[in-house]
PDB file of N, CA and C in Angstrom:
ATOM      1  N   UNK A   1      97.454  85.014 128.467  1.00  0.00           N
ATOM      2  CA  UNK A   1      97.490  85.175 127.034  1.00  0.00           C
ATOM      3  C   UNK A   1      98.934  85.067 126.539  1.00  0.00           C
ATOM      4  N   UNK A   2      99.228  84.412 124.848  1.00  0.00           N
ATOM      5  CA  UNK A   2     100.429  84.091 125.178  1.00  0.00           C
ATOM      6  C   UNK A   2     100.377  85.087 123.139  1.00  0.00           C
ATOM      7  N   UNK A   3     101.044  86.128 123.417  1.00  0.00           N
ATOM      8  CA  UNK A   3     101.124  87.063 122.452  1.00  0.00           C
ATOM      9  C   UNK A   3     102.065  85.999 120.929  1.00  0.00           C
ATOM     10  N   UNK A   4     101.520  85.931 119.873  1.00  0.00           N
ATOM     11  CA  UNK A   4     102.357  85.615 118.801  1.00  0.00           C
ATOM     12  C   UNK A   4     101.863  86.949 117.557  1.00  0.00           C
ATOM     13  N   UNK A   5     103.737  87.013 117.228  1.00  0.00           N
ATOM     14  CA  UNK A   5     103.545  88.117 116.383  1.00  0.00           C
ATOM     15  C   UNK A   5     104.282  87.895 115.072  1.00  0.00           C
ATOM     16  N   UNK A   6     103.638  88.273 114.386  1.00  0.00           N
ATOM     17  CA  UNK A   6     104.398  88.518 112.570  1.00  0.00           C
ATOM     18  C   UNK A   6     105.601  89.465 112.476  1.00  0.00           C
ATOM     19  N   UNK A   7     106.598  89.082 112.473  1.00  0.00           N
ATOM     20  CA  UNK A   7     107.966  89.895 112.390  1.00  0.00           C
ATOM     21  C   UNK A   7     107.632  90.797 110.576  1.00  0.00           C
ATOM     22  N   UNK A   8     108.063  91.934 110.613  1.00  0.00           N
ATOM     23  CA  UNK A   8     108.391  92.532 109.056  1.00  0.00           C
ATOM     24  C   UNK A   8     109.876  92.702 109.336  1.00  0.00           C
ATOM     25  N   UNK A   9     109.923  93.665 108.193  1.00  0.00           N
ATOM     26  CA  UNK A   9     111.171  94.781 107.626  1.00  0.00           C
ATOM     27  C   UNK A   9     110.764  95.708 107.943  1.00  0.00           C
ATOM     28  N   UNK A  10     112.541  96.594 107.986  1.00  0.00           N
ATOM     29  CA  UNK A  10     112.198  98.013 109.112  1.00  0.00           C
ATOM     30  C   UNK A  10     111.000  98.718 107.946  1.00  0.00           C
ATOM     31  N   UNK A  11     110.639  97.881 106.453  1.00  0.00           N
ATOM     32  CA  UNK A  11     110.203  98.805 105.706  1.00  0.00           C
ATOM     33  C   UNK A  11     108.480  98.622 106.164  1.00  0.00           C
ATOM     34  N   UNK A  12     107.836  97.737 106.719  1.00  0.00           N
ATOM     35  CA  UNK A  12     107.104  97.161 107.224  1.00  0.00           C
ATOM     36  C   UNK A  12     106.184  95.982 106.419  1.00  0.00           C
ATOM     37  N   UNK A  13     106.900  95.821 105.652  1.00  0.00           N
ATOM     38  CA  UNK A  13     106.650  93.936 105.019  1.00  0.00           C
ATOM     39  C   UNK A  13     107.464  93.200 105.501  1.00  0.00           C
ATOM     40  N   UNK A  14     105.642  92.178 105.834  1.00  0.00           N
ATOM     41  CA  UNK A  14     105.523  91.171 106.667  1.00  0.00           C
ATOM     42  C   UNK A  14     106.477  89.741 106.350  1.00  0.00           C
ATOM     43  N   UNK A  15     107.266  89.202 107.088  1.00  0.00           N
ATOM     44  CA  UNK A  15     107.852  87.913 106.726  1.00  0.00           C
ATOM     45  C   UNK A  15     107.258  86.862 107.457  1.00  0.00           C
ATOM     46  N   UNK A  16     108.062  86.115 107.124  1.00  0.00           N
ATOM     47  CA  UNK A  16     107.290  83.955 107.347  1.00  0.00           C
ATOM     48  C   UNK A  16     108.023  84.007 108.534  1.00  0.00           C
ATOM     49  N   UNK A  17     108.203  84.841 109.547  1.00  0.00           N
ATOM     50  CA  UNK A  17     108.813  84.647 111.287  1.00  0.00           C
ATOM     51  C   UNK A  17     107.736  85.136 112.320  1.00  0.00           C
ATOM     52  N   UNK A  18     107.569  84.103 113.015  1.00  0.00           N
ATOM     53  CA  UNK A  18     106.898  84.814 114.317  1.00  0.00           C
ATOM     54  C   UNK A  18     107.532  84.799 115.669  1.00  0.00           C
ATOM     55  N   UNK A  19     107.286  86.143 116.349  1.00  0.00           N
ATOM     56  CA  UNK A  19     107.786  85.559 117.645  1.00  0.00           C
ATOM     57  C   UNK A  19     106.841  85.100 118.860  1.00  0.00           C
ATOM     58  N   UNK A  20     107.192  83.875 119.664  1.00  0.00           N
ATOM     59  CA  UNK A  20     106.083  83.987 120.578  1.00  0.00           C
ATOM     60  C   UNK A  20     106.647  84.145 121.703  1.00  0.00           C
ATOM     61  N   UNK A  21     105.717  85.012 122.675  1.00  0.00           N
ATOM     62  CA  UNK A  21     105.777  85.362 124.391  1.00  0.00           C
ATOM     63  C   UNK A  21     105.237  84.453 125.181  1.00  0.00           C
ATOM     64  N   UNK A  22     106.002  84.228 126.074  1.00  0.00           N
ATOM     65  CA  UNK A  22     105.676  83.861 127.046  1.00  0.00           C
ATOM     66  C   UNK A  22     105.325  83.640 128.526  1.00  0.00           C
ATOM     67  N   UNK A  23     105.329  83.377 129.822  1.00  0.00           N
ATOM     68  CA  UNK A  23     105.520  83.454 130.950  1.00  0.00           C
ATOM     69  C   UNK A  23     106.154  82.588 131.397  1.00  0.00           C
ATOM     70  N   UNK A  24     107.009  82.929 132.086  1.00  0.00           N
ATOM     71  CA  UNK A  24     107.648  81.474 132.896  1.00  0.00           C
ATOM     72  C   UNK A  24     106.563  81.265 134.180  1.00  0.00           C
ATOM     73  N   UNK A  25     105.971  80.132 134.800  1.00  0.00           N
ATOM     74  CA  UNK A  25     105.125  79.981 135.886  1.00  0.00           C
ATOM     75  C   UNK A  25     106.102  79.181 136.928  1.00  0.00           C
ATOM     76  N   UNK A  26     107.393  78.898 136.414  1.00  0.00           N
ATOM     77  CA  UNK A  26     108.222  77.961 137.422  1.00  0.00           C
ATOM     78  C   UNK A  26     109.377  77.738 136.893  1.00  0.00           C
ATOM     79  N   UNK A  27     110.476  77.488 137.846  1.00  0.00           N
ATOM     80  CA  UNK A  27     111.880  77.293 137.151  1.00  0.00           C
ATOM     81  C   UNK A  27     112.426  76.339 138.436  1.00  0.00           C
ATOM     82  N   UNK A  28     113.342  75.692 137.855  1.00  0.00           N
ATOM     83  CA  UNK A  28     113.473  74.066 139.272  1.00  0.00           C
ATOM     84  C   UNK A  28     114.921  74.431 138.976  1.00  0.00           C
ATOM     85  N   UNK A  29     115.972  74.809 139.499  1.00  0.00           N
ATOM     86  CA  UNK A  29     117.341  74.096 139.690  1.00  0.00           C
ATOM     87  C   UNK A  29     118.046  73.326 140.901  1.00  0.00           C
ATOM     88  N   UNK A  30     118.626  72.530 140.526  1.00  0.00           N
ATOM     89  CA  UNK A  30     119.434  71.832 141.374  1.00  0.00           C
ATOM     90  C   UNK A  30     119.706  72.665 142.146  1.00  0.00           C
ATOM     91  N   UNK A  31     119.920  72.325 143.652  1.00  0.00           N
ATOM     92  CA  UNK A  31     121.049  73.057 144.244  1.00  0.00           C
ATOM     93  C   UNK A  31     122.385  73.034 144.342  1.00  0.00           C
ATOM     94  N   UNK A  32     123.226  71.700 143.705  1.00  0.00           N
ATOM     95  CA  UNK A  32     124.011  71.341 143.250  1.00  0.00           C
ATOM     96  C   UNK A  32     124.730  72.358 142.057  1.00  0.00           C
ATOM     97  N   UNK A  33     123.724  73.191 141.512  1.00  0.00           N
ATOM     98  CA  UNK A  33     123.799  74.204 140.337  1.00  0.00           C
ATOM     99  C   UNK A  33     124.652  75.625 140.901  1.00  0.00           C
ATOM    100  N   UNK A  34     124.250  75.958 141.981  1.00  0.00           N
ATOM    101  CA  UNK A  34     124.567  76.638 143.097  1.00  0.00           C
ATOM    102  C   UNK A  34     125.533  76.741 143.639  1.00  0.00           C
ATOM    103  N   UNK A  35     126.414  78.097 142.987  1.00  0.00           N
ATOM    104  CA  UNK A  35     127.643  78.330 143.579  1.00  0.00           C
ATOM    105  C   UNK A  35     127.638  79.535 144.426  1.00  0.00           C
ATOM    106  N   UNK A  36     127.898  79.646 145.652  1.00  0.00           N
ATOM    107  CA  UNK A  36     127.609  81.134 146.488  1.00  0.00           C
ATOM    108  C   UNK A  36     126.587  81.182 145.937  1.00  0.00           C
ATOM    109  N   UNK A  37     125.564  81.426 146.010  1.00  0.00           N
ATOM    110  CA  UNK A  37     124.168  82.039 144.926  1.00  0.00           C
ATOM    111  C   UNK A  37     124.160  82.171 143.973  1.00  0.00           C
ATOM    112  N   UNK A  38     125.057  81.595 143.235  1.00  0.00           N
ATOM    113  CA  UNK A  38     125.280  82.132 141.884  1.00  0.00           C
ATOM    114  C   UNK A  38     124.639  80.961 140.605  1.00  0.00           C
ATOM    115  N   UNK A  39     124.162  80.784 139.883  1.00  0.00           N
ATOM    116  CA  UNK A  39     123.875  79.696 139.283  1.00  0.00           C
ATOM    117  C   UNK A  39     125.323  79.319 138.239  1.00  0.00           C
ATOM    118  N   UNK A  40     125.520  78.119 137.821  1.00  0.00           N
ATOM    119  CA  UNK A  40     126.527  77.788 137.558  1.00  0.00           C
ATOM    120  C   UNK A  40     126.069  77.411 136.294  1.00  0.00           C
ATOM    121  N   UNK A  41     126.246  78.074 135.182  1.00  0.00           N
ATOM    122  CA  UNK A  41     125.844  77.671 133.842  1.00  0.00           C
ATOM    123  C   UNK A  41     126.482  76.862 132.959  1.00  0.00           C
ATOM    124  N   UNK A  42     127.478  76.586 133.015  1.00  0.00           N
ATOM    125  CA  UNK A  42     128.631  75.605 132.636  1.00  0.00           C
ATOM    126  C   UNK A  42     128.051  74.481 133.048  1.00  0.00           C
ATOM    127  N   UNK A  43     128.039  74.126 134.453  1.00  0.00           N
ATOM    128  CA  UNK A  43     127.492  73.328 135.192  1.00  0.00           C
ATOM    129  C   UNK A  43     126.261  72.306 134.915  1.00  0.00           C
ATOM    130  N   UNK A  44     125.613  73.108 134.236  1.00  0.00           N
ATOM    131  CA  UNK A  44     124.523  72.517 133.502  1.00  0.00           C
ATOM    132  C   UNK A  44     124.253  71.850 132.511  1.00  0.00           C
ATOM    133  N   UNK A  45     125.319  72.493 131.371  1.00  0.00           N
ATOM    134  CA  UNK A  45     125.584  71.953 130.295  1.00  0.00           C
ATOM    135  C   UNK A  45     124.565  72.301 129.364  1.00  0.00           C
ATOM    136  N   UNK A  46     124.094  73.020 129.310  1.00  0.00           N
ATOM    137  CA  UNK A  46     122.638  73.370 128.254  1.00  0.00           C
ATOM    138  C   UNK A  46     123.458  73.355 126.990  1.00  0.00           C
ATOM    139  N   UNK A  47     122.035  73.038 126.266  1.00  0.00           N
ATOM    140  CA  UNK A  47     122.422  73.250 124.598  1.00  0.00           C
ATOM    141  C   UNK A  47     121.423  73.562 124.323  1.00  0.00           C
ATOM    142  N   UNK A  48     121.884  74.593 123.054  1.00  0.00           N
ATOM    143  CA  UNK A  48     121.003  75.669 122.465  1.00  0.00           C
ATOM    144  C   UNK A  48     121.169  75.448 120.964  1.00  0.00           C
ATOM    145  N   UNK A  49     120.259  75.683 120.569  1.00  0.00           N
ATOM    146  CA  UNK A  49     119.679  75.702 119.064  1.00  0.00           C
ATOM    147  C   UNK A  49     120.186  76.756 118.410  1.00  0.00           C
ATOM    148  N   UNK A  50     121.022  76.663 117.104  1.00  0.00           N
ATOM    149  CA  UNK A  50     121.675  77.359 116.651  1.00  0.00           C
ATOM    150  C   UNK A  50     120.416  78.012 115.670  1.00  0.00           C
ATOM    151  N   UNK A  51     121.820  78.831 114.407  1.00  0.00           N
ATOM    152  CA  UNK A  51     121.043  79.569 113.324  1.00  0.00           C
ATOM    153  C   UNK A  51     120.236  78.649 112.267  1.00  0.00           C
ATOM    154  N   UNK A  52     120.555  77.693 112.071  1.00  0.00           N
ATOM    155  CA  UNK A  52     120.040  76.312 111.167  1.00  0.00           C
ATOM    156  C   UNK A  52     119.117  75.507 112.006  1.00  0.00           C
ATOM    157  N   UNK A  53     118.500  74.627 111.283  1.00  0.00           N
ATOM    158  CA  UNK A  53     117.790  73.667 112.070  1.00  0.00           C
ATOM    159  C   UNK A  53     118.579  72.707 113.259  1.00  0.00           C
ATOM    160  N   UNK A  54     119.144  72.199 112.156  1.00  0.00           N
ATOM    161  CA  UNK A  54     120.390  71.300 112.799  1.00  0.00           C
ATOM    162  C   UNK A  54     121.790  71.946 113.713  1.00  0.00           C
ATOM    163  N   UNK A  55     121.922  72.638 113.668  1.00  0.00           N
ATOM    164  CA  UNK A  55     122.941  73.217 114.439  1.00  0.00           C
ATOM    165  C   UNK A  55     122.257  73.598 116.126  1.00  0.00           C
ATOM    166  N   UNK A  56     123.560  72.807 116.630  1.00  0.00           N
ATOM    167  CA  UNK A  56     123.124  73.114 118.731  1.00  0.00           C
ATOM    168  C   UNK A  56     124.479  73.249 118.532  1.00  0.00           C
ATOM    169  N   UNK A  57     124.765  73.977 119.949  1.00  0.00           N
ATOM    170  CA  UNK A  57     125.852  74.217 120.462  1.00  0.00           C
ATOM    171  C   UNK A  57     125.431  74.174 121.721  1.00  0.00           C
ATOM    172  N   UNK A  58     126.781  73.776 122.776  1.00  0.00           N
ATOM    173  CA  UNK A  58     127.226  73.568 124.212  1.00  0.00           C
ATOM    174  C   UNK A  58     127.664  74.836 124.746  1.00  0.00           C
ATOM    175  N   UNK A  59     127.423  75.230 126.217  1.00  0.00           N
ATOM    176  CA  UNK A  59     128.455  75.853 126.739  1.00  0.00           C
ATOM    177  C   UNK A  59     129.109  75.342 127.484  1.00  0.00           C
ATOM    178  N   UNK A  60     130.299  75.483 127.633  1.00  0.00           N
ATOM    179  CA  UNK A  60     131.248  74.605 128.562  1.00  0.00           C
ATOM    180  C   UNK A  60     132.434  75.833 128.931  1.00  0.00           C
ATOM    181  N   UNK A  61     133.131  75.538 130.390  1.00  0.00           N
ATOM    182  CA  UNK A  61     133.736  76.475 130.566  1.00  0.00           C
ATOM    183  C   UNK A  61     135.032  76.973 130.012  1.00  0.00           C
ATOM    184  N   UNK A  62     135.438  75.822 128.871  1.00  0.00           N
ATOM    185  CA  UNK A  62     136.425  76.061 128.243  1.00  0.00           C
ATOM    186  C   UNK A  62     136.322  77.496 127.143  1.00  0.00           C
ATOM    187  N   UNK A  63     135.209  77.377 126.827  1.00  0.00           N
ATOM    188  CA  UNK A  63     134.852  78.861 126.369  1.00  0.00           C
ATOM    189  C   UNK A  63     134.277  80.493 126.980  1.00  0.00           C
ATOM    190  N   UNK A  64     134.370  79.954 128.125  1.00  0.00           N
ATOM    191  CA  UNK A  64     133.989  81.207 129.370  1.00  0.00           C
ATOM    192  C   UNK A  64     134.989  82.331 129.370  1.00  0.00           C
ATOM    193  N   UNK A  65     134.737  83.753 129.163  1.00  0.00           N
ATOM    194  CA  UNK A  65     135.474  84.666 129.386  1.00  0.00           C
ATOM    195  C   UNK A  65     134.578  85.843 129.941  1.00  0.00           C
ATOM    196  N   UNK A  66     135.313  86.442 131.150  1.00  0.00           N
ATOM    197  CA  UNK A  66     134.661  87.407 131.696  1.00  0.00           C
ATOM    198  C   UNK A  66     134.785  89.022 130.875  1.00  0.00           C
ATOM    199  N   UNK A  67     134.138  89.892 131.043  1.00  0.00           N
ATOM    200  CA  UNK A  67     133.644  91.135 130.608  1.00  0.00           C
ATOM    201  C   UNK A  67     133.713  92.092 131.471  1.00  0.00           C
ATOM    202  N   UNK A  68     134.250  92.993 131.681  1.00  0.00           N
ATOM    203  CA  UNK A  68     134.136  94.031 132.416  1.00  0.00           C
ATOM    204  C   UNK A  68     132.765  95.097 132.299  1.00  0.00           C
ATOM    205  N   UNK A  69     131.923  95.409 132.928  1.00  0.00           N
ATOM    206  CA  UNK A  69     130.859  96.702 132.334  1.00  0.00           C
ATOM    207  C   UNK A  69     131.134  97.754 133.141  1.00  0.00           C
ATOM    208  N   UNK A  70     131.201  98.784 132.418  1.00  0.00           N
ATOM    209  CA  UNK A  70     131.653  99.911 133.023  1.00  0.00           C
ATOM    210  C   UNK A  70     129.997 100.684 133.417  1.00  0.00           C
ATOM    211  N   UNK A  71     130.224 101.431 134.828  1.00  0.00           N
ATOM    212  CA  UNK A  71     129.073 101.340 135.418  1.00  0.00           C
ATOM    213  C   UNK A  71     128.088 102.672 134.480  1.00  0.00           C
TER     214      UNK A  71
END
Protein backbone atom coordinates (compact mmCIF):
# COMPACT_ATOMS: atom_id res chain seq x y z
CA UNK A 1 0.00 0.00 0.00
CA UNK A 2 1.43 3.21 -0.95
CA UNK A 3 -0.07 5.89 1.75
CA UNK A 4 -0.98 9.52 0.05
CA UNK A 5 -1.84 12.24 2.38
CA UNK A 6 -3.44 15.82 2.44
CA UNK A 7 -0.91 18.12 4.17
CA UNK A 8 -2.93 21.12 6.45
CA UNK A 9 -1.90 23.97 8.82
CA UNK A 10 -0.73 23.47 12.29
CA UNK A 11 -4.42 25.05 12.46
CA UNK A 12 -5.75 21.95 10.67
CA UNK A 13 -6.89 23.37 7.18
CA UNK A 14 -6.40 21.31 4.51
CA UNK A 15 -3.99 22.56 1.56
CA UNK A 16 -3.45 21.63 -2.34
CA UNK A 17 -0.05 19.37 -1.04
CA UNK A 18 0.16 15.80 -0.74
CA UNK A 19 2.68 13.67 0.47
CA UNK A 20 3.28 10.26 -0.94
CA UNK A 21 5.04 7.04 0.81
CA UNK A 22 6.74 4.81 -0.38
CA UNK A 23 8.96 1.56 -0.35
CA UNK A 24 12.10 1.21 -1.85
CA UNK A 25 12.06 -2.73 -3.27
CA UNK A 26 15.74 -2.18 -4.74
CA UNK A 27 18.61 0.18 -5.02
CA UNK A 28 21.62 -0.66 -7.79
CA UNK A 29 24.95 1.30 -7.28
CA UNK A 30 27.95 1.12 -9.09
CA UNK A 31 30.72 -0.20 -7.37
CA UNK A 32 32.77 2.31 -8.84
CA UNK A 33 30.46 4.61 -6.37
CA UNK A 34 32.29 2.90 -3.57
CA UNK A 35 34.76 4.38 -1.50
CA UNK A 36 35.99 2.09 1.59
CA UNK A 37 32.19 1.33 1.92
CA UNK A 38 31.29 4.44 1.80
CA UNK A 39 29.04 5.64 -1.06
CA UNK A 40 30.45 8.55 -2.84
CA UNK A 41 27.76 11.13 -3.46
CA UNK A 42 29.61 13.70 -5.32
CA UNK A 43 30.54 10.91 -7.41
CA UNK A 44 27.32 10.50 -8.73
CA UNK A 45 26.39 13.69 -9.53
CA UNK A 46 22.63 13.62 -8.70
CA UNK A 47 20.34 16.44 -9.25
CA UNK A 48 17.59 17.37 -7.27
CA UNK A 49 14.55 19.33 -7.77
CA UNK A 50 14.48 22.49 -6.18
CA UNK A 51 11.69 24.86 -4.45
CA UNK A 52 10.14 25.92 -8.02
CA UNK A 53 9.29 23.79 -10.78
CA UNK A 54 12.16 24.68 -12.74
CA UNK A 55 14.85 24.92 -10.38
CA UNK A 56 17.51 21.57 -9.97
CA UNK A 57 20.52 21.82 -8.38
CA UNK A 58 23.90 19.60 -8.44
CA UNK A 59 25.99 18.35 -5.76
CA UNK A 60 29.48 18.51 -6.48
CA UNK A 61 32.34 18.42 -4.12
CA UNK A 62 33.19 21.87 -4.49
CA UNK A 63 30.41 22.52 -2.12
CA UNK A 64 31.10 19.65 0.44
CA UNK A 65 31.75 20.60 4.02
CA UNK A 66 32.01 18.33 6.90
CA UNK A 67 29.98 18.70 10.34
CA UNK A 68 30.97 17.61 13.46
CA UNK A 69 27.89 15.80 15.72
CA UNK A 70 28.42 15.79 19.06
CA UNK A 71 27.53 12.37 20.45
Amino acid sequence: MTPIIQLQTAGGVKVETWLTLGEVVGVHISNALLKEDVYDSAGAQPILLGGEPSDYFAIDRAHRFRMVRRA
